[in-house]
Protein backbone atom coordinates (compact mmCIF):
# COMPACT_ATOMS: atom_id res chain seq x y z
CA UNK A 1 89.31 84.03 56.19
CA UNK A 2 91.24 87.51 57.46
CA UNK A 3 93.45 87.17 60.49
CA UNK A 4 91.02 89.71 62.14
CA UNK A 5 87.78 87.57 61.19
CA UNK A 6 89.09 84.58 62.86
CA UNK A 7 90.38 85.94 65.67
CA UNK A 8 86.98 87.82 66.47
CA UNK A 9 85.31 84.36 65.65
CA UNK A 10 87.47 82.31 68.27
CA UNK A 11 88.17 85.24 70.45
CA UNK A 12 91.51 84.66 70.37
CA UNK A 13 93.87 88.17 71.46
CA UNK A 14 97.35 87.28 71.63
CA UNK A 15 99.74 87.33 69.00
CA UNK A 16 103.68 86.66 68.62
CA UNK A 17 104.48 89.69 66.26
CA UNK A 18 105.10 93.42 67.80
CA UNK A 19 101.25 94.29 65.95
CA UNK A 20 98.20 92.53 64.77
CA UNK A 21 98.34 95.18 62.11
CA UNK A 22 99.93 94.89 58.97
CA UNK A 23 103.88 96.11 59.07
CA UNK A 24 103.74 98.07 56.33
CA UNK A 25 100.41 100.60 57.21
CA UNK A 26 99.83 103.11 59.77
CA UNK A 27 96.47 102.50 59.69
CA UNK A 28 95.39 100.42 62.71
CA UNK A 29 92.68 98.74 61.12
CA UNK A 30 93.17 95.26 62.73
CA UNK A 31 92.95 97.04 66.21
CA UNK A 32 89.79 99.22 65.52
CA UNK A 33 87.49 96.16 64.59
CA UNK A 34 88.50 93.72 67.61
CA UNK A 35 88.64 96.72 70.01
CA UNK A 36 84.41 97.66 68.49
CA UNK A 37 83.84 93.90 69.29
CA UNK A 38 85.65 94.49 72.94
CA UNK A 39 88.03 91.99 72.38
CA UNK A 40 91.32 92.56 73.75
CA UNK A 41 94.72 92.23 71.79
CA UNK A 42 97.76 91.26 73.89
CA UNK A 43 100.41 91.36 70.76
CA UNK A 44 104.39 90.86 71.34
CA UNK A 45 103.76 87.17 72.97
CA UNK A 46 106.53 84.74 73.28
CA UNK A 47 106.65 81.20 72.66
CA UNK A 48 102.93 80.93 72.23
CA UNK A 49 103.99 78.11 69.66
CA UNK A 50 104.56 75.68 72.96
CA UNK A 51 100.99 76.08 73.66
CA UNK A 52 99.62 74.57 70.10
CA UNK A 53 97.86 71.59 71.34
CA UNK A 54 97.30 72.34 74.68
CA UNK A 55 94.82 72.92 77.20
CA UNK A 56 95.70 76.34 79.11
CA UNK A 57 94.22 79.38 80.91
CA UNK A 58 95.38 82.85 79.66
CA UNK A 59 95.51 85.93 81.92
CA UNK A 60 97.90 89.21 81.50
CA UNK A 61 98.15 91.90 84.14
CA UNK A 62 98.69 95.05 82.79
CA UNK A 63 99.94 98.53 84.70
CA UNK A 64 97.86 100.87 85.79
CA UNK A 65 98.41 103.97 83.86
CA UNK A 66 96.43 106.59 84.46
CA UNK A 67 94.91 108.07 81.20
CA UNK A 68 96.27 105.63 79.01
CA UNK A 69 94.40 103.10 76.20
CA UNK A 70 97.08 99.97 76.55
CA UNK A 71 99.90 99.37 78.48
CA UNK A 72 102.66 96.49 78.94
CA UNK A 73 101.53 93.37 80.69
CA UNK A 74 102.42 90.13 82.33
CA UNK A 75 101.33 87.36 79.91
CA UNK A 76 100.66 84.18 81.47
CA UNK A 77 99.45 80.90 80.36
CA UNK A 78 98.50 78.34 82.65
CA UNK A 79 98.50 74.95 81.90
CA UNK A 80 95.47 72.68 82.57
């Protein structure tokens, strides 16, 4: 299974590399198909490997940027 298909299956969004995408393409591929199934992508995470095995509550609070697609956020996880 893709990256992309199980992360549209399990709805995860957040990912500890600077792109879902593939380093070595242009094309945003990756970001076209979860963005048609509105499912957001928070990419650049940190230590998201603490989290394996837990039971958490994600939320990010982005800027407001008027006339922009994305901007940088406030990742947080909360732990249950």
């Amino acid at each position: 299974m893709h990256l992309h298909d199980r992360l549209a299956t399990d709805k995860r969004h957040s990912v500890d590399a600077m792109s879902i995408n593939a380093a070595d393409t242009r094309k945003c591929t990756v970001h076209h198909n979860l963005l048609s199934k509105s499912i957001i992508i928070v990419e650049n995470c940190r230590r998201l490997d603490e989290l394996i095995g837990m039971s958490f509550q994600f939320t990010c609070f982005p800027l407001a940027i008027t006339g922009a697609d994305g901007s940088p956020v406030r990742a947080v996880a909360i732990i249950d």
